[in-house]
N, C-alpha and C. Protein backbone atom coordinates (compact mmCIF):
# COMPACT_ATOMS: atom_id res chain seq x y z
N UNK A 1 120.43 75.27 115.14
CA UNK A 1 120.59 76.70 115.00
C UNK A 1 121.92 76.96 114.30
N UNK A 2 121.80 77.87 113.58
CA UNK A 2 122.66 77.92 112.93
C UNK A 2 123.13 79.88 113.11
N UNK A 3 125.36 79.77 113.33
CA UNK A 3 125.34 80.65 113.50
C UNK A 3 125.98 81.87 111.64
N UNK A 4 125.45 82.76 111.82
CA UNK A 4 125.46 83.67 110.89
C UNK A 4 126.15 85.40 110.78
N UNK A 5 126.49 85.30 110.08
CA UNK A 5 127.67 86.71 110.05
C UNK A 5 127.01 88.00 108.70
N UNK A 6 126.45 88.69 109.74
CA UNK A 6 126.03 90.12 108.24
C UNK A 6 126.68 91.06 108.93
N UNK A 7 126.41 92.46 107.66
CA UNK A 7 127.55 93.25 107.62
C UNK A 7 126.04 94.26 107.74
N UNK A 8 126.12 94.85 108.88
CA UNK A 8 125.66 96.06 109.45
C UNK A 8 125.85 97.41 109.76
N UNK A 9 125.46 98.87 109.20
CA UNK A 9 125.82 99.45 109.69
C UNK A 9 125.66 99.88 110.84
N UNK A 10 126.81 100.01 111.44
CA UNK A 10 127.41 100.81 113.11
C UNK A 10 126.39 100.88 113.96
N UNK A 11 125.54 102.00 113.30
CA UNK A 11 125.17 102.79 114.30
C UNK A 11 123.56 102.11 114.17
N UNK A 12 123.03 101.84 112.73
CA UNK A 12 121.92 100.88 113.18
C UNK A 12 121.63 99.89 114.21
N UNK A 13 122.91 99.35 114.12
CA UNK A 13 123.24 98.05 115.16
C UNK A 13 123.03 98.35 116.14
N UNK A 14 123.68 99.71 116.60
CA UNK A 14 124.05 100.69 118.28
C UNK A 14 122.45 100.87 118.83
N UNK A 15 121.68 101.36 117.88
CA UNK A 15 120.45 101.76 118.13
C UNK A 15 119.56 100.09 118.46
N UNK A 16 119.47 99.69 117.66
CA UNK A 16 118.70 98.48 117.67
C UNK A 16 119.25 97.73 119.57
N UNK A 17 120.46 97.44 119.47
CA UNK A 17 121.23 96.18 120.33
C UNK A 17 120.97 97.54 121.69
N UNK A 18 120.68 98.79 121.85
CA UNK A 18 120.51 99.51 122.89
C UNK A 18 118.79 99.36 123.10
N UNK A 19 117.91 99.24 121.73
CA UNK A 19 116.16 99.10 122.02
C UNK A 19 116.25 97.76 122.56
N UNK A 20 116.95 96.62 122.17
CA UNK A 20 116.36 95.28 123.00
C UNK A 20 117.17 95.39 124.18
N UNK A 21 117.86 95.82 124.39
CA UNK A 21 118.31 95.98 126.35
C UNK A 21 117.32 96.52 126.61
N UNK A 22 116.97 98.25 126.31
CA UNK A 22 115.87 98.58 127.27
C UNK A 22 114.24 98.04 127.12
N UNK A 23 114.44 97.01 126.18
CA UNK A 23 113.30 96.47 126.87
C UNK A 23 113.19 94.38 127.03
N UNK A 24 114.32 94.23 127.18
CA UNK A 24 114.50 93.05 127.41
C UNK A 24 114.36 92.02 126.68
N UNK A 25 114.69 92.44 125.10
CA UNK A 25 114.52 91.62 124.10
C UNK A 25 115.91 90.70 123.52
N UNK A 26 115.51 89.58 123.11
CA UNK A 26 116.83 88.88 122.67
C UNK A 26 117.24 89.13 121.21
N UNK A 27 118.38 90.33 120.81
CA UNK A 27 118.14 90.67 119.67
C UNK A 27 118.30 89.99 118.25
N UNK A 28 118.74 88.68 118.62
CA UNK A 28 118.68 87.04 117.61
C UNK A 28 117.45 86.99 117.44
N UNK A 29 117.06 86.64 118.62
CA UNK A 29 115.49 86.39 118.54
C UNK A 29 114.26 87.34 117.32
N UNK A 30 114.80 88.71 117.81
CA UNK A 30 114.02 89.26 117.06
C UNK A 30 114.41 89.78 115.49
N UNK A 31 115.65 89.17 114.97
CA UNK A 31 115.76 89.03 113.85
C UNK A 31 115.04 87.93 113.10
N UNK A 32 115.08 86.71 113.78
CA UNK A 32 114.85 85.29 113.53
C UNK A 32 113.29 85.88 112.67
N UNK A 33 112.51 86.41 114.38
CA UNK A 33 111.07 86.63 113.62
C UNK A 33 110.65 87.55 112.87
N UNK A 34 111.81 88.51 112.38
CA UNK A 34 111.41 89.11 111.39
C UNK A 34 111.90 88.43 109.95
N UNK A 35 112.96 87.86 110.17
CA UNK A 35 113.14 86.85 109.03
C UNK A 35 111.60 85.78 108.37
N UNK A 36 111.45 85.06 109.49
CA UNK A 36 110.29 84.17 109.34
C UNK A 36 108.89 84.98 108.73
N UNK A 37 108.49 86.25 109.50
CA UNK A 37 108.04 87.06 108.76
C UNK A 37 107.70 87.76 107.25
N UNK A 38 109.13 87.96 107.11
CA UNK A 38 109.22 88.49 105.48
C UNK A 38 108.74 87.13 104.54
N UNK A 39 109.47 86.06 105.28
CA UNK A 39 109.26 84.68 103.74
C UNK A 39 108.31 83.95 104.01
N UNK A 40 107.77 84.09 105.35
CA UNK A 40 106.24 83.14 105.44
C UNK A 40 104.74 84.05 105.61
N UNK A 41 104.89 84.79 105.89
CA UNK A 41 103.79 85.91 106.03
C UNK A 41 103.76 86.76 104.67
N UNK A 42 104.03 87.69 104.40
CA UNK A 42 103.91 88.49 103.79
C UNK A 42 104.09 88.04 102.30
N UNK A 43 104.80 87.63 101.61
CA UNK A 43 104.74 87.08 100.32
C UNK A 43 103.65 86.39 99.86
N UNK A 44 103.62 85.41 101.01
CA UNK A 44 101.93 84.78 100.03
C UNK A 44 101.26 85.16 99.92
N UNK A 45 100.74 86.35 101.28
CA UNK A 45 99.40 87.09 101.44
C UNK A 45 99.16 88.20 99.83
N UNK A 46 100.57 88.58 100.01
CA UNK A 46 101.05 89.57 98.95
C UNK A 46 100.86 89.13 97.60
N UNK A 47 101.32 87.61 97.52
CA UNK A 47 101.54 87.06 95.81
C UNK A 47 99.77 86.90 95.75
N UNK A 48 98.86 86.27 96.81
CA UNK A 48 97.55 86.12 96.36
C UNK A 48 96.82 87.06 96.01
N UNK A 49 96.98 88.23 96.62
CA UNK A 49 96.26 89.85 96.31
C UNK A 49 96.31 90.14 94.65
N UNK A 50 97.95 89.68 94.30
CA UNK A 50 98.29 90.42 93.45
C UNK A 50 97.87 89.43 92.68
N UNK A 51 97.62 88.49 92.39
CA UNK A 51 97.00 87.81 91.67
C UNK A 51 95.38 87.76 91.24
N UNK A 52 94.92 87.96 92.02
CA UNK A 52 93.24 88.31 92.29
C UNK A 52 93.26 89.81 91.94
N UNK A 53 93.91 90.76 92.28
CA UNK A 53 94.23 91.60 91.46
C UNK A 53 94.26 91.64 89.86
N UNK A 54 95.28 91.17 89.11
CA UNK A 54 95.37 90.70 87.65
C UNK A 54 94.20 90.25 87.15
N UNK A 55 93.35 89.11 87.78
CA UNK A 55 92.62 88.57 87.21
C UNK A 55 91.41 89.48 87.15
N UNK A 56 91.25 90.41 87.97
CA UNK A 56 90.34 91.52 87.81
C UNK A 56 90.44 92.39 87.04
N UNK A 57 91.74 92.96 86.83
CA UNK A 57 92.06 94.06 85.50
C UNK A 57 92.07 93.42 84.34
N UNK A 58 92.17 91.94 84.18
CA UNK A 58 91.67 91.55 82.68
C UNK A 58 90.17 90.98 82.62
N UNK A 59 89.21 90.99 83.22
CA UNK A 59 87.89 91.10 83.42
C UNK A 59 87.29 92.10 82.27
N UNK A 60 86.14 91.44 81.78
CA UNK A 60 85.38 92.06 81.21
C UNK A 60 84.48 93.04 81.88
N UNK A 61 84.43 94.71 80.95
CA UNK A 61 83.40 95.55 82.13
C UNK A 61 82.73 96.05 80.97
N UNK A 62 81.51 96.42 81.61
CA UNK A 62 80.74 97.21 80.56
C UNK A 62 80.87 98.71 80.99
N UNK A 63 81.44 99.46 79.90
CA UNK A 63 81.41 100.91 80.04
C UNK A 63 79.77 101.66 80.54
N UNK A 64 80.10 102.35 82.03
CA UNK A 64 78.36 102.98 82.08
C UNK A 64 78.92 104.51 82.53
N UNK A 65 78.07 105.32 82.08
CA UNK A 65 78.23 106.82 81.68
C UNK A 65 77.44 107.06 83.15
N UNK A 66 76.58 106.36 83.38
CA UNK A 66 75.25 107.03 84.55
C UNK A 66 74.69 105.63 85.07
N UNK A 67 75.06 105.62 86.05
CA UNK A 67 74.41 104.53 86.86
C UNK A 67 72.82 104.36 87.17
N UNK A 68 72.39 105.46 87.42
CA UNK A 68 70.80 105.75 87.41
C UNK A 68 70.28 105.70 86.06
N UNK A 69 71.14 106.43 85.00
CA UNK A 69 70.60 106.37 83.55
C UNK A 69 70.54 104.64 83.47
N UNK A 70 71.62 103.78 84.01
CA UNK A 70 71.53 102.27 83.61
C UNK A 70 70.68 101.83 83.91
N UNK A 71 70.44 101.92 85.55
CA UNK A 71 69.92 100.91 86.35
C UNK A 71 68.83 101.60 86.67
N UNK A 72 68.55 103.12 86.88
CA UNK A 72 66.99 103.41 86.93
C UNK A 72 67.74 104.46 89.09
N UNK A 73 66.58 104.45 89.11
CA UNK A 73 66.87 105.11 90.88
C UNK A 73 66.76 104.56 91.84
């Protein structure tokens, strides 16, 4: 474990370090897992969307005016 020094404002801190007292949270702890969070969760889920994304907006489409006119009823 390794220890670490950020620069917080005041009163964020006041608020936060007063929510894990009243409810019994270790407030390391719950940085840790929001750390682990941001760089293992959310980016990949995020980079794959957006990729499958792209590959859809350069997809070939056929322009249709009327779906029933295309395809019938």
């Amino acid at each position: 474990m390794a220890l670490k020094t950020f620069n917080v404002e005041k009163e964020v801190y006041d608020e936060f370090s007063q929510f894990c007292k009243e409810n019994g949270l270790n407030m390391s702890r719950q940085i840790e897992i929001f750390m682990e969070f941001v760089i293992e969760e959310e980016p990949k889920a995020k980079k794959k969307y957006l990729e499958k994304l792209q590959k859809i907006r350069k997809g070939t489409f056929i322009p249709v005016k009327s779906l029933t006119g295309r395809y019938g009823s």
